[in-house]
Protein backbone atom coordinates (compact mmCIF):
# COMPACT_ATOMS: atom_id res chain seq x y z
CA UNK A 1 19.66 47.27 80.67
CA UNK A 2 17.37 46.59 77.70
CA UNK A 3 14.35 44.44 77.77
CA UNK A 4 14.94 40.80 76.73
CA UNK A 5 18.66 41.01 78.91
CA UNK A 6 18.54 39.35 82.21
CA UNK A 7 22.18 37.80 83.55
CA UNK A 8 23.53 34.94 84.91
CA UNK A 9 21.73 35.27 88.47
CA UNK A 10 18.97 35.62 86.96
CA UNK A 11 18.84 32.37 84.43
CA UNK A 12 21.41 29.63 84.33
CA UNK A 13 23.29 29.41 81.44
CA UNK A 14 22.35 26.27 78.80
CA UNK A 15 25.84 24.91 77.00
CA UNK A 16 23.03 23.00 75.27
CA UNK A 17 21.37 25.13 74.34
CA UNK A 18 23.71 27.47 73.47
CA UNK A 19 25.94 25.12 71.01
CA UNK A 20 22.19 24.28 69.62
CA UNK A 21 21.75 27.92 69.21
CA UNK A 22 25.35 28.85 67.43
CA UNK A 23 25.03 25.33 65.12
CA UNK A 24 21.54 26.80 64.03
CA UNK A 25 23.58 29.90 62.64
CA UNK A 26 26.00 28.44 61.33
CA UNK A 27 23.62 26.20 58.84
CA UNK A 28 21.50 29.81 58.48
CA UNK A 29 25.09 31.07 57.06
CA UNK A 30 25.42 28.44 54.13
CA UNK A 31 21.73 29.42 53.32
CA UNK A 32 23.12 32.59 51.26
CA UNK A 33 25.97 30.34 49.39
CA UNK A 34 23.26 27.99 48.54
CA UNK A 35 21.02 30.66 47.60
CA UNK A 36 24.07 31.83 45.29
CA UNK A 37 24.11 28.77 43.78
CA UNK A 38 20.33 27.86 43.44
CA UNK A 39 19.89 31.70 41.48
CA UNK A 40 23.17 31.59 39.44
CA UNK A 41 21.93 28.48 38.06
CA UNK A 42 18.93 29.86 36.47
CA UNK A 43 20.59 32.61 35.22
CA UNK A 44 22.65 32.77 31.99
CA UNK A 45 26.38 31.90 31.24
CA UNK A 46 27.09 35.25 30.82
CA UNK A 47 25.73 36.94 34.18
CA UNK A 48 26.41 33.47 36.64
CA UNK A 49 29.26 35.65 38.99
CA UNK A 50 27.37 38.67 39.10
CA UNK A 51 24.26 36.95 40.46
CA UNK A 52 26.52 35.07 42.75
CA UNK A 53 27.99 38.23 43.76
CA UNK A 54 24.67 39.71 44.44
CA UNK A 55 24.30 37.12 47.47
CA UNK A 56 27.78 36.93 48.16
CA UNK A 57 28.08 40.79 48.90
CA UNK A 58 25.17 40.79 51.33
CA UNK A 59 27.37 38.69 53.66
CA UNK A 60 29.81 41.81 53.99
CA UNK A 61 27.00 44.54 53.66
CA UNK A 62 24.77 43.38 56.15
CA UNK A 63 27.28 41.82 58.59
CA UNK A 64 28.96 45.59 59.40
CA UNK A 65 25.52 47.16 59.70
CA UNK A 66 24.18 44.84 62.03
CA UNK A 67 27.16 45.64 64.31
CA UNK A 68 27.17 49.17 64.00
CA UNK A 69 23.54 50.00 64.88
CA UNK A 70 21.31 47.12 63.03
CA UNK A 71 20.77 44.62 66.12
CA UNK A 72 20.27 48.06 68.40
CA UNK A 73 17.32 48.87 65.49
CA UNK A 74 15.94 45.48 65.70
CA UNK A 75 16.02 43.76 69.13
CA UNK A 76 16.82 47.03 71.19
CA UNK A 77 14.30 48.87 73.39
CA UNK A 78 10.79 49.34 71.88
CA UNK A 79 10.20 53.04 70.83
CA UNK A 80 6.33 53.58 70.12
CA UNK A 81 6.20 49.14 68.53
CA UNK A 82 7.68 50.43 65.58
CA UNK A 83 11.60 50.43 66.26
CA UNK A 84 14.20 49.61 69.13
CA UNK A 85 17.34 50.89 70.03
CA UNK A 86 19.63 50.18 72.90
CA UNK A 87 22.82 52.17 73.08
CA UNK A 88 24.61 48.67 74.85
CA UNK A 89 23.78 47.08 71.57
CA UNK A 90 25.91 49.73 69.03
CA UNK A 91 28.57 48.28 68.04
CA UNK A 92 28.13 45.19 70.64
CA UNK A 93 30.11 47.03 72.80
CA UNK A 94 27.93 47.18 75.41
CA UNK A 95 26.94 43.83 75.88
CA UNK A 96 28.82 41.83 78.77
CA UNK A 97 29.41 37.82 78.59
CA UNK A 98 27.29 36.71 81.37
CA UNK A 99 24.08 38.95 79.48
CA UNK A 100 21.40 36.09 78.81
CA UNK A 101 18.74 37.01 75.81
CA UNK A 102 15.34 36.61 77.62
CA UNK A 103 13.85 33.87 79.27
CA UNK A 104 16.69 31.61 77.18
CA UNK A 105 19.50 30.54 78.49
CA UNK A 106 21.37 31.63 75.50
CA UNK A 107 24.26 34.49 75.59
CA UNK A 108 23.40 37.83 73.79
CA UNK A 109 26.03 37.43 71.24
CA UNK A 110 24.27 33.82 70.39
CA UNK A 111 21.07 35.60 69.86
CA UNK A 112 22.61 38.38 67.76
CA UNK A 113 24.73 36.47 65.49
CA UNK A 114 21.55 33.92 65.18
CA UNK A 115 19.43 36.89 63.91
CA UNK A 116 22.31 38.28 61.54
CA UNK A 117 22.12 35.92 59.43
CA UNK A 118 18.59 36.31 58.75
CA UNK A 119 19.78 39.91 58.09
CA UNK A 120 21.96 38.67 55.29
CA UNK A 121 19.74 36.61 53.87
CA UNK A 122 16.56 38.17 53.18
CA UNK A 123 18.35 41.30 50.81
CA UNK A 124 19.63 38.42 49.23
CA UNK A 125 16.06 36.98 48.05
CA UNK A 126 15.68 39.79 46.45
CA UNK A 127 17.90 39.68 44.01
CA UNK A 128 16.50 36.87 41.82
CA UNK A 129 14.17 39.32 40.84
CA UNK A 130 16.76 41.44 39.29
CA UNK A 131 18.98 38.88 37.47
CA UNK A 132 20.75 39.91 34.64
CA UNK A 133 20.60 43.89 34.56
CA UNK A 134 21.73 46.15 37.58
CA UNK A 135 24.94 47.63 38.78
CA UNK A 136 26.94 45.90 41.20
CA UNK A 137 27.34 49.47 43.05
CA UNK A 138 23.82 49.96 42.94
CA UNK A 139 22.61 46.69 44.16
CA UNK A 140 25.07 47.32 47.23
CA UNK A 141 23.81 50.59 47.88
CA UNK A 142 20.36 49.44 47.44
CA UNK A 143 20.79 46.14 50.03
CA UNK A 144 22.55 48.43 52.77
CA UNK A 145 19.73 50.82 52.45
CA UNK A 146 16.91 48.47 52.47
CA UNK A 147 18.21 46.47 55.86
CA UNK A 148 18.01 49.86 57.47
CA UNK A 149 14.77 51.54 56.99
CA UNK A 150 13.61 48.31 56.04
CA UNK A 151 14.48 44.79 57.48
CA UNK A 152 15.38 46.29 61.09
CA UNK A 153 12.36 48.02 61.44
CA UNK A 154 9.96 45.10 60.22
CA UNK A 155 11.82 42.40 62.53
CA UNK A 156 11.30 44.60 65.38
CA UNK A 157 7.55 44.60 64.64
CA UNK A 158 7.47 40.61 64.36
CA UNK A 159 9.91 39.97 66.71
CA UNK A 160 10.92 42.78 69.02
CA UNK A 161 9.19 42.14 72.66
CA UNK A 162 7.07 44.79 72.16
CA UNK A 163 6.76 45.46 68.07
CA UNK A 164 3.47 46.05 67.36
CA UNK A 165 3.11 43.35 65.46
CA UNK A 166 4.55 40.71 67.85
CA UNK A 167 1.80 42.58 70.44
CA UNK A 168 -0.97 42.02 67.78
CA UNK A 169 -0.44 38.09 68.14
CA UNK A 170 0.60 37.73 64.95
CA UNK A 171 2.38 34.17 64.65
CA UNK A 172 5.54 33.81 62.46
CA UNK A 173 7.86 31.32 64.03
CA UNK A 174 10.90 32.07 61.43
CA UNK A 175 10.18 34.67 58.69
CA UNK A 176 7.35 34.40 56.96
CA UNK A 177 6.17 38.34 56.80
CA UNK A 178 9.95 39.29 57.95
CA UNK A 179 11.48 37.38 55.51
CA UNK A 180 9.75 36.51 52.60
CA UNK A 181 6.42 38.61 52.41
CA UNK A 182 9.33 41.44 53.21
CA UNK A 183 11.49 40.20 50.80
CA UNK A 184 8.99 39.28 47.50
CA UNK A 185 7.13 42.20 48.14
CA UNK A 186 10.43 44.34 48.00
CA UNK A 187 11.48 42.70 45.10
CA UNK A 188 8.44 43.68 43.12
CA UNK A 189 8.51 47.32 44.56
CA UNK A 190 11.97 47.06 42.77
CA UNK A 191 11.66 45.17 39.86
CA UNK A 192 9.09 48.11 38.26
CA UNK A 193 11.55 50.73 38.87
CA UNK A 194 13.92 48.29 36.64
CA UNK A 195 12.17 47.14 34.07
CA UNK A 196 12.52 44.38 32.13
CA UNK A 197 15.47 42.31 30.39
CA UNK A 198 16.18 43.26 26.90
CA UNK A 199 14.29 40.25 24.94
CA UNK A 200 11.99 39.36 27.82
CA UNK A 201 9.67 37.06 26.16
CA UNK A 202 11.33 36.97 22.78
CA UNK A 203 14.62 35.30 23.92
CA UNK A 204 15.20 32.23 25.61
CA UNK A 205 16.06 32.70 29.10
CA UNK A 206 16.74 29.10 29.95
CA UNK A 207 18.53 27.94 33.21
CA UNK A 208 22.22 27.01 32.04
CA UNK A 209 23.00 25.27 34.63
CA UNK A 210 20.33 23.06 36.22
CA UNK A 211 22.89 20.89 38.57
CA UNK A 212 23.90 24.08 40.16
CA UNK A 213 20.08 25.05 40.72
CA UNK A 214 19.88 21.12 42.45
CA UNK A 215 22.69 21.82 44.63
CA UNK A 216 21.68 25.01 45.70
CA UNK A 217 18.19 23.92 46.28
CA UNK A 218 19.62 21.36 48.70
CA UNK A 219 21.89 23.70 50.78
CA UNK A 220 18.61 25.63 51.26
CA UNK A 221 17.00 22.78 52.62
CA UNK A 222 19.93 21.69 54.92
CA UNK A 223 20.47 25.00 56.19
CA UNK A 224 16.80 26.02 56.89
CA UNK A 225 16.24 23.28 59.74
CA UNK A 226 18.70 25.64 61.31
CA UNK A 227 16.43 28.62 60.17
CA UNK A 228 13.51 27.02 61.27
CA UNK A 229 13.88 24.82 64.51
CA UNK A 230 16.81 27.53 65.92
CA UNK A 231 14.26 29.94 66.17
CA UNK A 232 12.90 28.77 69.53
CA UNK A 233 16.54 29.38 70.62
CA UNK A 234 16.35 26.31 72.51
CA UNK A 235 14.72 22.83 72.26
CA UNK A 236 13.90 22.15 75.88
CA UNK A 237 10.67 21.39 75.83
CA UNK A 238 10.42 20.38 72.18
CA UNK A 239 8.84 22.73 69.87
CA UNK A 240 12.11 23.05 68.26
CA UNK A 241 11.79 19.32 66.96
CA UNK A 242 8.29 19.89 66.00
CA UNK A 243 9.54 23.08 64.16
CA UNK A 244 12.13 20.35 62.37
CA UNK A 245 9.94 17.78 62.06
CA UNK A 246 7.32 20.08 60.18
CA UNK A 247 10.03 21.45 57.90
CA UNK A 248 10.79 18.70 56.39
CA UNK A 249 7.08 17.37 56.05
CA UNK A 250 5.55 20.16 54.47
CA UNK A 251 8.82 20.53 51.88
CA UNK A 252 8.55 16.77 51.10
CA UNK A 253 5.15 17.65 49.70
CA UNK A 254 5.51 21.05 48.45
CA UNK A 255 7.77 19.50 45.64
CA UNK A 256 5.56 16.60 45.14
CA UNK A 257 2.66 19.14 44.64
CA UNK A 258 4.52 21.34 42.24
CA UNK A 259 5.93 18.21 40.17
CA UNK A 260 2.15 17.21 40.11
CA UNK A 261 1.01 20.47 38.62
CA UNK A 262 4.14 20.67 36.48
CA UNK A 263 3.52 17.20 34.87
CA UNK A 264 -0.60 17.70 34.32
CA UNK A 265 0.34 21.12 32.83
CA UNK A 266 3.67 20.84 30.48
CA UNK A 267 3.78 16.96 30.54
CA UNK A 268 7.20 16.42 32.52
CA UNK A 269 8.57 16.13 35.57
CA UNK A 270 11.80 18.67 35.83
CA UNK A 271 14.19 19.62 38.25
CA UNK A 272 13.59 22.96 38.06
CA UNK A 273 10.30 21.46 39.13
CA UNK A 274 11.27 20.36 42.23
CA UNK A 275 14.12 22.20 43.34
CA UNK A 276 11.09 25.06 42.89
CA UNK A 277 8.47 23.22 44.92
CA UNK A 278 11.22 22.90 47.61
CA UNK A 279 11.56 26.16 47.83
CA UNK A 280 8.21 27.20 47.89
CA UNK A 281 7.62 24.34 50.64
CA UNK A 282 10.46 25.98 53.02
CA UNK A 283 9.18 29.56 52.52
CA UNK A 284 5.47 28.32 53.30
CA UNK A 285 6.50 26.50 56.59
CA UNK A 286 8.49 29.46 58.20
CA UNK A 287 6.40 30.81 59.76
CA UNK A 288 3.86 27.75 60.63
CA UNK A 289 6.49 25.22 61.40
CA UNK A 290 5.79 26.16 65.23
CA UNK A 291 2.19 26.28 65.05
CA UNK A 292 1.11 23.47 63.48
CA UNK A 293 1.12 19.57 63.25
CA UNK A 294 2.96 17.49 61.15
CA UNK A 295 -0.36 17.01 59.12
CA UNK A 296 -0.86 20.20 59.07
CA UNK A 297 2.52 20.76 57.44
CA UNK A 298 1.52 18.25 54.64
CA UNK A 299 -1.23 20.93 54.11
CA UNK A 300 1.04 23.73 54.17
CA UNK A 301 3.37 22.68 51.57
CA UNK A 302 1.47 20.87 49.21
CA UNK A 303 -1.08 23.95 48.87
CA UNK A 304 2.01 25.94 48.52
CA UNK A 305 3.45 23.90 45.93
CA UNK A 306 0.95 23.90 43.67
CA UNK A 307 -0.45 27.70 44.42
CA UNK A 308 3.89 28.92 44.00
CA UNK A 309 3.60 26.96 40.45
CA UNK A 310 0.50 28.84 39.54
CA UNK A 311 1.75 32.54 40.63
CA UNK A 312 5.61 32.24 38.62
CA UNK A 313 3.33 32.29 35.50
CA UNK A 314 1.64 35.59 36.49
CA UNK A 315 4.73 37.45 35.50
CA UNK A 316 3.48 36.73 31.82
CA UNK A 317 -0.08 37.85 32.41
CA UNK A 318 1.18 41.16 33.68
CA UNK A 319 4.19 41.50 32.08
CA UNK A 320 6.64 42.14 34.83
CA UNK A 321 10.00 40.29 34.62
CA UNK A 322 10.91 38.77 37.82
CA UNK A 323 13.64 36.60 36.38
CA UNK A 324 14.06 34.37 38.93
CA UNK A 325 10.87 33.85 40.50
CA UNK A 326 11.03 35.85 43.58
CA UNK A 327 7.43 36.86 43.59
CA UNK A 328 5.91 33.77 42.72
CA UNK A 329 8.04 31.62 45.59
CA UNK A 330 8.45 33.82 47.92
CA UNK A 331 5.60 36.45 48.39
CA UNK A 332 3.59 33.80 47.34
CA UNK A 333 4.70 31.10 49.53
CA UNK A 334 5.18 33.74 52.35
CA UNK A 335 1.67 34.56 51.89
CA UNK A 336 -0.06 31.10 52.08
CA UNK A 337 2.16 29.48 54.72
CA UNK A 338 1.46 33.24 56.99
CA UNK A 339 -2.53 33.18 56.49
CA UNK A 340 -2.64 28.99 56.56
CA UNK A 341 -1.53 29.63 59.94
CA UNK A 342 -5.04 30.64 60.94
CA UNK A 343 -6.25 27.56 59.43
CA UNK A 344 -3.96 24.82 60.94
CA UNK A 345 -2.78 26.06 63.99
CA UNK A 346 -3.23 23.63 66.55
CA UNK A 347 -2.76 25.76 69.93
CA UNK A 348 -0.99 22.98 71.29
CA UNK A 349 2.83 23.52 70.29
CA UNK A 350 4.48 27.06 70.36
CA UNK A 351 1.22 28.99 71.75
CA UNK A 352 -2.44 28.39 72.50
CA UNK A 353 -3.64 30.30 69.48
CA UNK A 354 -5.80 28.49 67.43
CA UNK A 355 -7.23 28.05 63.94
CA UNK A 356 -10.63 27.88 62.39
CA UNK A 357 -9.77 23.90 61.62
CA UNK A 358 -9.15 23.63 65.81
CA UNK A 359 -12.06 25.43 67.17
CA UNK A 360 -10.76 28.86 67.04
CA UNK A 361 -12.44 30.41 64.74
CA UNK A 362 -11.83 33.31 62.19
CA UNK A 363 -9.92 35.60 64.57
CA UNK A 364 -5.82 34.31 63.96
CA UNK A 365 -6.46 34.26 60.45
CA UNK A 366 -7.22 37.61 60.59
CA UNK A 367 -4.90 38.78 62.79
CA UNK A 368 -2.46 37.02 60.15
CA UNK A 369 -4.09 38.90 57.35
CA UNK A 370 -2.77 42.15 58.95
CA UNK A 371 0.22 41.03 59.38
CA UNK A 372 0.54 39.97 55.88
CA UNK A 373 -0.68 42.90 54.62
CA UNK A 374 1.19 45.68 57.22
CA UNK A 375 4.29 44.17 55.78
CA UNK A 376 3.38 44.11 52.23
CA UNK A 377 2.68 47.49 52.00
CA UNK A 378 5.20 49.14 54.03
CA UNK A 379 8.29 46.75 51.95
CA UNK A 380 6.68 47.53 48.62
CA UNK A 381 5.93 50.90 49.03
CA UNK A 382 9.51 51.90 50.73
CA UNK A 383 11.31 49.47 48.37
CA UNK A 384 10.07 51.46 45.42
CA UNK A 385 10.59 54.72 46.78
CA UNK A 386 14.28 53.62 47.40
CA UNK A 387 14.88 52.17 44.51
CA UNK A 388 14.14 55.19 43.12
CA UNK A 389 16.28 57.01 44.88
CA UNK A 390 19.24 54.99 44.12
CA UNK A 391 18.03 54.88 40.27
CA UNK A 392 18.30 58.98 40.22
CA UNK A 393 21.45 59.03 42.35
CA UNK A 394 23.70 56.43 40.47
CA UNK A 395 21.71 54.69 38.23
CA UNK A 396 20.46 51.08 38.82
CA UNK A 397 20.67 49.25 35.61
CA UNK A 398 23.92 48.85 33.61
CA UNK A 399 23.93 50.29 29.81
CA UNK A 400 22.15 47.99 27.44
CA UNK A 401 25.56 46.97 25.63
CA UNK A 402 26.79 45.90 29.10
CA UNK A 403 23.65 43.65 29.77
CA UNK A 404 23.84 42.43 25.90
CA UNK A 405 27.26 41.11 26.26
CA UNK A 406 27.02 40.06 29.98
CA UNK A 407 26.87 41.76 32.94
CA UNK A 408 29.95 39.53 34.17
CA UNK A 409 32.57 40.63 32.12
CA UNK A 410 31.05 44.80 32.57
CA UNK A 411 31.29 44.59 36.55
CA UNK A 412 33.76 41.83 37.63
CA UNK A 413 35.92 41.10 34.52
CA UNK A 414 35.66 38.21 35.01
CA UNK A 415 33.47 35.10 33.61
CA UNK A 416 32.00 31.88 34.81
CA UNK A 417 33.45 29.52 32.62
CA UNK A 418 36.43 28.87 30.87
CA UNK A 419 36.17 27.67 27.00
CA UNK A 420 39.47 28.69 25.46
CA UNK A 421 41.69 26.00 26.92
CA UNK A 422 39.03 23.02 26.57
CA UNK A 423 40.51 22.23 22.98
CA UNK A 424 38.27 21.71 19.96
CA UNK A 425 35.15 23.42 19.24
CA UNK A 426 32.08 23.02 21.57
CA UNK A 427 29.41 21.92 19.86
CA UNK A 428 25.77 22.24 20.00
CA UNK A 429 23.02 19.53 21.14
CA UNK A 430 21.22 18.15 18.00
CA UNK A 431 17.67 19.64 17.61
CA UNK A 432 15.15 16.55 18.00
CA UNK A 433 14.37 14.54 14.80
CA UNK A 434 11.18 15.50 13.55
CA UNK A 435 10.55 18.73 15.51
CA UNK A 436 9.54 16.57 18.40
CA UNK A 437 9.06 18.43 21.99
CA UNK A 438 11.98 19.96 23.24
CA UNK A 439 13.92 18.19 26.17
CA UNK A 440 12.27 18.46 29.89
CA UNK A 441 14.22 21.10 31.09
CA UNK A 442 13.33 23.23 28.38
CA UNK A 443 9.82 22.89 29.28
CA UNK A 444 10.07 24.33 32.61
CA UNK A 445 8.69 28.18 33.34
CA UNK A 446 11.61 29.80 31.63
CA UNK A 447 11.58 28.15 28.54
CA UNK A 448 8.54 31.24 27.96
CA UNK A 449 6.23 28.35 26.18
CA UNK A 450 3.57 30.13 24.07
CA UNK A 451 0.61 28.94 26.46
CA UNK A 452 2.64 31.34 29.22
């Protein structure tokens, strides 16, 4: 029987815990639908259902993997730190109904249905990066790729019982390096195989639909308390509520930070703004939200706020086209919530680890800096060299007539919005009189202002 199985003699079952447990991923589940929506709205009318698509299809992708041999890859028997596998777990055929995961007193299947859906979501991040351009069939070869010699391996290093990583000490309570560091860091390893947008920089690029991005934004913030406080897989002695408690803390001022910056650099307040700055705030707290206190989480997300609102300008600096800001929120904010976590950590909720601001000097923080750093380089490096792969084998970006005229109508036939019955002509907003500043939303990061 694997490590991390024990049965019902062993450990009495929790209903409580286990309900808490299959709630948690259910809200982890609507995180890719609101992910959907918070990227198609940033996108263009004519490539909305593709990027919708390019979330949607991760839910089919990455649930049949998992099954077949993905869980066995990630939470299976350690092999050297690096990878598990547990014949019991391919196919979840081998797992029996009284099997407990751990020390919890959760079922298996809780736990493994828990951790697919951070399976489906984190290819899923990466696609913001690549709005606008690929093929559908590539992107789908490309995410059931990546989870394998990708995602599976790197969760078993953070959160296998014996990945090396998780050995190392390295604290991420929900994702940070897994997640988001894996994530960004693939999507940049990507994006340069790519390329660019035809008119990146030239054209406008605007959001064209900013209520979608708001309602998006929230179902990201719903679901993650799921994401967050389900990853103690129980609440029993409380660091589940401190994990909640702390998510919504350090988002509250994540957004208030990144509205701050926004206003004192571009003179308005927009919703991009701070549907952004939540973001940013949920992707900095992952992996703290167990280690810190609930002031500590006010540091967390407002130095994330404003440090995320910095970074999505670095695309024009270097001339990269993440379109949708995947480096800048979440490499970024995986990056300073991971390391901050040597700062902040108190050593009194989820471990005794603490940081240089609690008496424990520089040692966590640089036990997060290699973790931050292992999974940097192995995502980028083995992102690129797949992407590369799937570039030479079927191509990864459609024909530049296809991404011209939308990549909706080239790969799904089908388009967002339907004009032709509405009646009349639609008709354009008036410029402002006097060539006055354009409205707020227009001011926000993809509006490409000339001080980019």
């Amino acid at each position: 029987m694997p490590p991390g199985i024990q049965t019902l003699a062993a450990k009495a079952l929790s209903p409580a815990d286990t309900g808490f447990l299959l709630i948690c991923s259910a809200l982890v589940m609507v995180m890719t639908p609101g992910l959907a929506f918070f990227y198609g709205g940033m996108v263009r009318v004519k490539s909305v259902l593709n990027m919708l698509m390019m979330s949607f299809i991760s839910l089919g992708i990455v649930t049949v993997l998992w099954v077949l041999y993905g869980f066995g890859l990630a939470f299976g028997t350690d092999h050297g730190g690096l990878i598990g596998w547990s014949a019991d777990f391919a196919g979840l055929d081998g797992i029996g109904l009284t099997e407990l995961w751990g020390t919890s007193g959760v079922p298996v299947y809780v736990f493994a249905v828990f951790q697919l859906m951070f399976a489906v979501l984190t290819p899923a991040l990466i696609s913001g990066a690549l709005a606008d351009r690929v093929k559908f069939t590539a992107w789908a070869l490309f995410t059931a790729l990546w989870v394998t010699v990708v995602y599976f391996p790197v969760a078993h290093w953070v959160w296998g019982e014996d990945g090396w990583l998780y050995r190392l000490g390295v604290i991420d309570f929900a994702g940070g390096t897994a997640v988001h560091i894996n994530a960004g860091a693939a999507a940049l390893g990507v994006l340069l195989v790519v390329g660019r947008r035809i008119g990146f920089r030239k054209d406008p690029m605007r959001p064209h639909n900013l209520p979608l991005v708001m309602l998006g934004a929230g179902l990201l913030w719903f679901g993650w308390f799921g994401f967050n406080s389900g990853s103690w897989l129980g609440n029993g002695d409380g660091v589940a509520a401190v994990a909640f408690v702390n998510t919504q803390v350090a988002t509250a001022a994540a957004m208030l930070g990144w509205l701050a910056y926004e206003k004192l650099r571009h003179g308005a307040f927009t919703t991009l703004g701070a549907a952004s700055g939540a973001v940013a705030g949920l992707v900095a707290i992952t992996p703290a939200c167990g280690a810190v206190s609930p002031l500590g989480a006010l540091a967390v997300g407002a130095i994330a706020g404003v440090l995320c609102a910095l970074a999505v300008g670095l695309k024009y600096r270097f001339g990269y086209d993440d379109s949708l800001d995947v480096i800048g929120v979440h490499l970024v904010g995986g990056i300073v919530g991971s390391l901050l976590v040597g700062l902040f950590a108190t050593g009194g909720v989820q471990s005794t680890a603490r940081g240089l601001f609690y008496g424990g000097g520089l040692g966590q923080f640089g036990i997060q800096t290699l973790g931050v750093v292992a999974v940097l380089l192995y995502s980028f490096v083995v992102s690129h060299l797949l992407a590369k792969g799937v570039d030479r084998l079927v191509g990864f970006r459609v024909p530049a007539d296809e991404e011209i005229t939308g990549v909706d109508r080239a790969a799904h036939a089908e388009t967002a919005y339907d004009f032709t019955g509405a009646g009349g002509t639609a008709h354009r907003a008036p410029a402002p009189l006097g060539g006055g500043p354009l409205p707020a939303h227009d001011t926000a990061r993809d509006a490409e202002r000339v001080d980019a």
